[in-house]
N, C-alpha and C. Protein backbone atom coordinates (compact mmCIF):
# COMPACT_ATOMS: atom_id res chain seq x y z
N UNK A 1 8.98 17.24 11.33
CA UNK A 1 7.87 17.97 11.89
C UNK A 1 7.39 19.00 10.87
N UNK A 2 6.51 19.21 10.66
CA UNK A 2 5.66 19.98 9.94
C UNK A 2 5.73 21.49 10.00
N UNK A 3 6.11 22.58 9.01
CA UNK A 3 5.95 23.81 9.89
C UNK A 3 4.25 24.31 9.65
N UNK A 4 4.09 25.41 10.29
CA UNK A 4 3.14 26.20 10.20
C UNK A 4 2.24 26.17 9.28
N UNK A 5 2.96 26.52 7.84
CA UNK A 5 2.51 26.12 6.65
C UNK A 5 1.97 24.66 6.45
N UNK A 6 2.91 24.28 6.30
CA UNK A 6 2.35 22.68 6.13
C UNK A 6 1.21 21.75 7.12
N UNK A 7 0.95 22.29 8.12
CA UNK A 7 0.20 21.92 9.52
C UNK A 7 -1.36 22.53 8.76
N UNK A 8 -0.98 23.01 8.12
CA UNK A 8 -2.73 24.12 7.73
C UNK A 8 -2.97 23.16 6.09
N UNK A 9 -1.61 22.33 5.59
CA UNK A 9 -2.24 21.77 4.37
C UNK A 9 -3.47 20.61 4.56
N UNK A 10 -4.20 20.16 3.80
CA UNK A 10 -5.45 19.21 3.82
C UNK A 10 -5.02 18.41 2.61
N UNK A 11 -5.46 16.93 2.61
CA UNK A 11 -4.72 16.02 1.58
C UNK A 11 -5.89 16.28 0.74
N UNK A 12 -5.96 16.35 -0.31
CA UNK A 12 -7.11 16.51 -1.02
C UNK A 12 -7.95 14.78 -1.14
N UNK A 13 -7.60 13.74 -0.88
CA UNK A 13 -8.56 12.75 -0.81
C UNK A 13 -8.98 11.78 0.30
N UNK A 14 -8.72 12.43 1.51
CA UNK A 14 -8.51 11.84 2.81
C UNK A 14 -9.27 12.96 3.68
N UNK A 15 -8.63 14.08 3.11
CA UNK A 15 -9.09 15.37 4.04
C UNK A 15 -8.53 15.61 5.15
N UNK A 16 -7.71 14.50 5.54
CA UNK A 16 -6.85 14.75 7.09
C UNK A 16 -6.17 16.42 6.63
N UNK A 17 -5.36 17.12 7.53
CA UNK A 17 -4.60 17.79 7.53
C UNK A 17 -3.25 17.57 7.64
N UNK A 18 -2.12 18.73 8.04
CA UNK A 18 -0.82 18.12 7.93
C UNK A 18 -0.38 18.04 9.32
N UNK A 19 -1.10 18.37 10.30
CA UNK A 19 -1.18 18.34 11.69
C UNK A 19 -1.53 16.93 11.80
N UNK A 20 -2.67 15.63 11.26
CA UNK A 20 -2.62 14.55 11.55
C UNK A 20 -1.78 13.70 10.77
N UNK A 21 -1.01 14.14 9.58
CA UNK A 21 -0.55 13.68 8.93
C UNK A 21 0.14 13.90 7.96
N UNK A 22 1.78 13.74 7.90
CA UNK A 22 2.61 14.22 7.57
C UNK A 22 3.87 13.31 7.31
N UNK A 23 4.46 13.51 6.16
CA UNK A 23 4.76 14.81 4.87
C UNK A 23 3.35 14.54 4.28
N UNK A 24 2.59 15.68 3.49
CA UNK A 24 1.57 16.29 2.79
C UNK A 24 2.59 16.73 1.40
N UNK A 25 2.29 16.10 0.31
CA UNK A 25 2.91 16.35 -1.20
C UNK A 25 1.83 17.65 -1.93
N UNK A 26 2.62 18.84 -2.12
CA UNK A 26 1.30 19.75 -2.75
C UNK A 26 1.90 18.99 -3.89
N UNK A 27 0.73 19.19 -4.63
CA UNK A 27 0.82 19.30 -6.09
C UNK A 27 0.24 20.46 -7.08
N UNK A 28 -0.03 20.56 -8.80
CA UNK A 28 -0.68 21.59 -9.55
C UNK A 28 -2.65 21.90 -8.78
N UNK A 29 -2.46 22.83 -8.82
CA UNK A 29 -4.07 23.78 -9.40
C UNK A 29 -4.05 23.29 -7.37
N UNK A 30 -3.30 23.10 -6.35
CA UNK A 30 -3.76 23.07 -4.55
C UNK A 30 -4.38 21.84 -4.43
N UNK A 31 -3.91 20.82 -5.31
CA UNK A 31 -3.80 19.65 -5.10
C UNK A 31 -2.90 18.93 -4.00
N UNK A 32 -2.83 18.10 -3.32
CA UNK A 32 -2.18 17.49 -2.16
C UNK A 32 -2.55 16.07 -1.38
N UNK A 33 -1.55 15.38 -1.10
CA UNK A 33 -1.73 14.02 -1.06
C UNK A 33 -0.76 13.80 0.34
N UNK A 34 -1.12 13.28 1.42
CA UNK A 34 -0.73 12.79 2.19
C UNK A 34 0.24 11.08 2.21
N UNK A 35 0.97 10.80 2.75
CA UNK A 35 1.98 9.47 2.49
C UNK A 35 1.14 8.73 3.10
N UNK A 36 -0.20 8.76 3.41
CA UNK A 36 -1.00 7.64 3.69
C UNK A 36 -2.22 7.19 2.46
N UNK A 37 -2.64 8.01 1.64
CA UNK A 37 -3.02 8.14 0.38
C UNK A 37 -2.13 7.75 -0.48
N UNK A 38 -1.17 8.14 -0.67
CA UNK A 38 0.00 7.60 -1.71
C UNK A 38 0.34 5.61 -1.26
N UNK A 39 0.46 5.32 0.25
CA UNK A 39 0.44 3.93 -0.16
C UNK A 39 -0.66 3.53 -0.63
N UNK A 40 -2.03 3.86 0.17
CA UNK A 40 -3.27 3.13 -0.54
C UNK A 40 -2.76 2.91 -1.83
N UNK A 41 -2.89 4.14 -2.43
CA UNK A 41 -3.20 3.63 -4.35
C UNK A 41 -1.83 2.81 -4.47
N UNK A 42 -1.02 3.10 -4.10
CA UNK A 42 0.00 1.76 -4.22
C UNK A 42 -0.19 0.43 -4.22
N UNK A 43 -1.12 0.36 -2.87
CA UNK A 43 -1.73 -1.14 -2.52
C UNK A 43 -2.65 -1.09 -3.90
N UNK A 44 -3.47 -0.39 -4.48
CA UNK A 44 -4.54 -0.63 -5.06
C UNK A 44 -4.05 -0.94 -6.72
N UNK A 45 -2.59 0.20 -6.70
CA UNK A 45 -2.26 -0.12 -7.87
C UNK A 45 -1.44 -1.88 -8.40
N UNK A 46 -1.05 -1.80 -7.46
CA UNK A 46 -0.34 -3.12 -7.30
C UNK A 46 -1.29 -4.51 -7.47
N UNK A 47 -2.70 -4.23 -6.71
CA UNK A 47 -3.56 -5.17 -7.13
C UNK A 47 -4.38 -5.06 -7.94
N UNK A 48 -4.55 -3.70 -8.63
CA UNK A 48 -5.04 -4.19 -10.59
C UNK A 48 -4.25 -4.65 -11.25
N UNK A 49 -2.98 -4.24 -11.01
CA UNK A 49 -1.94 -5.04 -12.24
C UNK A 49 -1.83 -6.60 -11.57
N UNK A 50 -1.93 -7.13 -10.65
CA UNK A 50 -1.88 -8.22 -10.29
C UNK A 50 -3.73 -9.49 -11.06
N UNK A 51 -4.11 -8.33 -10.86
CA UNK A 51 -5.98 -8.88 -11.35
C UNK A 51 -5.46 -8.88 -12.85
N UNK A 52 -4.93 -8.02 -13.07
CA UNK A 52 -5.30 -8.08 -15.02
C UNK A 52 -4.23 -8.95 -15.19
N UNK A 53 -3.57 -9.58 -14.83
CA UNK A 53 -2.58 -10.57 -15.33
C UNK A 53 -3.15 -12.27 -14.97
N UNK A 54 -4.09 -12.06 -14.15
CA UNK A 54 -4.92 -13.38 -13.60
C UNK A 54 -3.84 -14.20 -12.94
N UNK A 55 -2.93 -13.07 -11.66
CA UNK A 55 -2.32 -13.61 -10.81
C UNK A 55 -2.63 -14.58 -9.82
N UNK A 56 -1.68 -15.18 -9.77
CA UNK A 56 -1.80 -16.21 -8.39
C UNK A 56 -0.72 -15.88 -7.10
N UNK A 57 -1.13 -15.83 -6.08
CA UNK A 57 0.10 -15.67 -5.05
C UNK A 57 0.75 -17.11 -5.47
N UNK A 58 2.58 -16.74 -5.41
CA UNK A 58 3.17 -17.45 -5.42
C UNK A 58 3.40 -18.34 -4.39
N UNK A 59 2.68 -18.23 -3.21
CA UNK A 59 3.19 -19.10 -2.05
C UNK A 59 1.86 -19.98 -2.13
N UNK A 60 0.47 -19.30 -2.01
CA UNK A 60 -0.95 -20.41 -1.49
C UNK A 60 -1.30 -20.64 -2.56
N UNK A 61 -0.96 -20.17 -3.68
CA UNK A 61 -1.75 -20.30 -5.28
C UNK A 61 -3.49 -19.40 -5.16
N UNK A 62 -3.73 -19.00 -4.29
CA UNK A 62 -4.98 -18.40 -4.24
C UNK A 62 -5.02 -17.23 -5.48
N UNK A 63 -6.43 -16.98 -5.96
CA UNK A 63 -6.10 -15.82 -7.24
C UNK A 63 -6.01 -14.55 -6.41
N UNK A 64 -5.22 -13.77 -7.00
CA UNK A 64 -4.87 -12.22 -6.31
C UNK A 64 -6.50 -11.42 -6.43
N UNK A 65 -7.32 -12.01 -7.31
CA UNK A 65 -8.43 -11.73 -7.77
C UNK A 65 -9.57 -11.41 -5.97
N UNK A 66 -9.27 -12.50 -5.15
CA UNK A 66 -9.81 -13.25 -4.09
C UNK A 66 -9.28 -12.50 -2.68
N UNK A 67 -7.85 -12.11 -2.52
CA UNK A 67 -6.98 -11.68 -1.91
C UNK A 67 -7.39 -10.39 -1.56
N UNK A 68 -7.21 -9.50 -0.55
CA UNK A 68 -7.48 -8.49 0.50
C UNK A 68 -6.09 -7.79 -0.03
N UNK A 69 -5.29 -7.77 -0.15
CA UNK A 69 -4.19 -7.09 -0.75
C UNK A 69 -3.21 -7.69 -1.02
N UNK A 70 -1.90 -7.54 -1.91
CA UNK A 70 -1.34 -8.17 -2.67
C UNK A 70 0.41 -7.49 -2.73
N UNK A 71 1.74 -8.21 -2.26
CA UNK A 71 2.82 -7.80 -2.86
C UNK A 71 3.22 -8.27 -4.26
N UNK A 72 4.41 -7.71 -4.47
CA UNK A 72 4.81 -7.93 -5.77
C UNK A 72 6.17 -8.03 -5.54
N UNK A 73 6.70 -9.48 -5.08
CA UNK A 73 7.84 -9.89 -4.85
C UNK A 73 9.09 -9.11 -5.98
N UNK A 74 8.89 -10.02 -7.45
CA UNK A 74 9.81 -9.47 -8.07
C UNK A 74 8.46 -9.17 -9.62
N UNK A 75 8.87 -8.92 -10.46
CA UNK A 75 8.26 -8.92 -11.68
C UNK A 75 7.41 -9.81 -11.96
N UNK A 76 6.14 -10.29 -11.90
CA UNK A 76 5.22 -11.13 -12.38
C UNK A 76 5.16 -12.16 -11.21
N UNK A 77 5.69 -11.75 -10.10
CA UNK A 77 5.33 -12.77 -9.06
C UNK A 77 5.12 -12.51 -7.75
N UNK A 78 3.79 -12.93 -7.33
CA UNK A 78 2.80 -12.26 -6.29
C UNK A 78 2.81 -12.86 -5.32
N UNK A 79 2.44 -12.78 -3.59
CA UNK A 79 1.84 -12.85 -2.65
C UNK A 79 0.48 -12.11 -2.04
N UNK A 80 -0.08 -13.07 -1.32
CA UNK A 80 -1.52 -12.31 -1.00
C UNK A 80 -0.53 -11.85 0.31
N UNK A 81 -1.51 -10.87 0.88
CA UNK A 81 -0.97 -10.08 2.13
C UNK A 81 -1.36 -11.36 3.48
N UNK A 82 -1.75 -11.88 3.29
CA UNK A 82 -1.87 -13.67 4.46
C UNK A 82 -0.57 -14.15 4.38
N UNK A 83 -0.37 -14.36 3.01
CA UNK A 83 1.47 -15.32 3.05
C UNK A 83 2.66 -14.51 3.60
N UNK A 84 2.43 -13.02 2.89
CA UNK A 84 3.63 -12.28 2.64
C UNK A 84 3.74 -12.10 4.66
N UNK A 85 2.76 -12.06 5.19
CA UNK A 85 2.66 -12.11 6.69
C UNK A 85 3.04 -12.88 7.66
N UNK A 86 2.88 -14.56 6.63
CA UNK A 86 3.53 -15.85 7.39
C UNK A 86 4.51 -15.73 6.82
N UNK A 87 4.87 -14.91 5.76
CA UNK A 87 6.24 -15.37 5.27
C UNK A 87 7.16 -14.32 6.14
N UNK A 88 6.89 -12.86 6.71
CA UNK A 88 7.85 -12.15 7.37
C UNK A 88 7.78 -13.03 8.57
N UNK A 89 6.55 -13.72 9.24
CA UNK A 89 6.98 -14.42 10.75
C UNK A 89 8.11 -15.47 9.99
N UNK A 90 8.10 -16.16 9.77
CA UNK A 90 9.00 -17.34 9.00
C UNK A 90 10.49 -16.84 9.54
N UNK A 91 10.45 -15.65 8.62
CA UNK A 91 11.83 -15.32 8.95
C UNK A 91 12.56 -15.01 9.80
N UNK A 92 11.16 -14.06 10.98
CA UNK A 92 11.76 -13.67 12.03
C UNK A 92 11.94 -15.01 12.96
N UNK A 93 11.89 -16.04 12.56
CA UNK A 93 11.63 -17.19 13.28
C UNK A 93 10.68 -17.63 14.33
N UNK A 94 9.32 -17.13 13.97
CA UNK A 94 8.23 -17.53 14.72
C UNK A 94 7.24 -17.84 14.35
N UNK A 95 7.37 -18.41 13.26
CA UNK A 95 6.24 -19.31 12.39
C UNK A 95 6.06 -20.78 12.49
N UNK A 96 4.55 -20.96 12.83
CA UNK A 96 4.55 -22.45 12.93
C UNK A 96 3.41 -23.50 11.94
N UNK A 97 3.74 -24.15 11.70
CA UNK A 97 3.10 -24.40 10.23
C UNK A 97 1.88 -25.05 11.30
């Protein structure tokens, strides 16, 4: 839970506060980033390095280029966020081809 302080921080690229959203990371010069900003660019970072390598998801072969968002199984090998989705039902055992 957030105290007092932190309830009054604002993410600097979202603008939420720490009342809608929390942990809030300050950073230099009252900079601050909310853990919902930090995955975005995750997602986003994950799919430029996937584009500049002229990835393919490893499961549909579709280009990551094409793809709505993108994991990064292990080192140089991708899923679009469609597979990586049939691939968690799969496991939980409720996937049907």
């Amino acid at each position: 839970m957030p105290t007092e302080r932190e309830s009054k921080l604002r993410c600097s690229f979202c603008g939420r506060t720490g009342r809608e959203v929390w942990p809030i990371v300050e950073g230099p010069s009252e900079a601050s980033i909310c853990h919902l900003c930090v995955s975005l660019t995750d997602v986003i970072a994950r799919k430029l390095k996937a584009e500049a390598a002229n990835a393919t998801c490893a499961f549909c072969s579709r280009s990551i280029a094409e793809a709505v968002g993108v994991s990064e199984l292990m080192e140089n090998t991708y899923l679009c966020l469609d597979c990586e989705g049939r691939l968690v039902k799969a496991i939980r055992g409720g996937w049907k081809p």
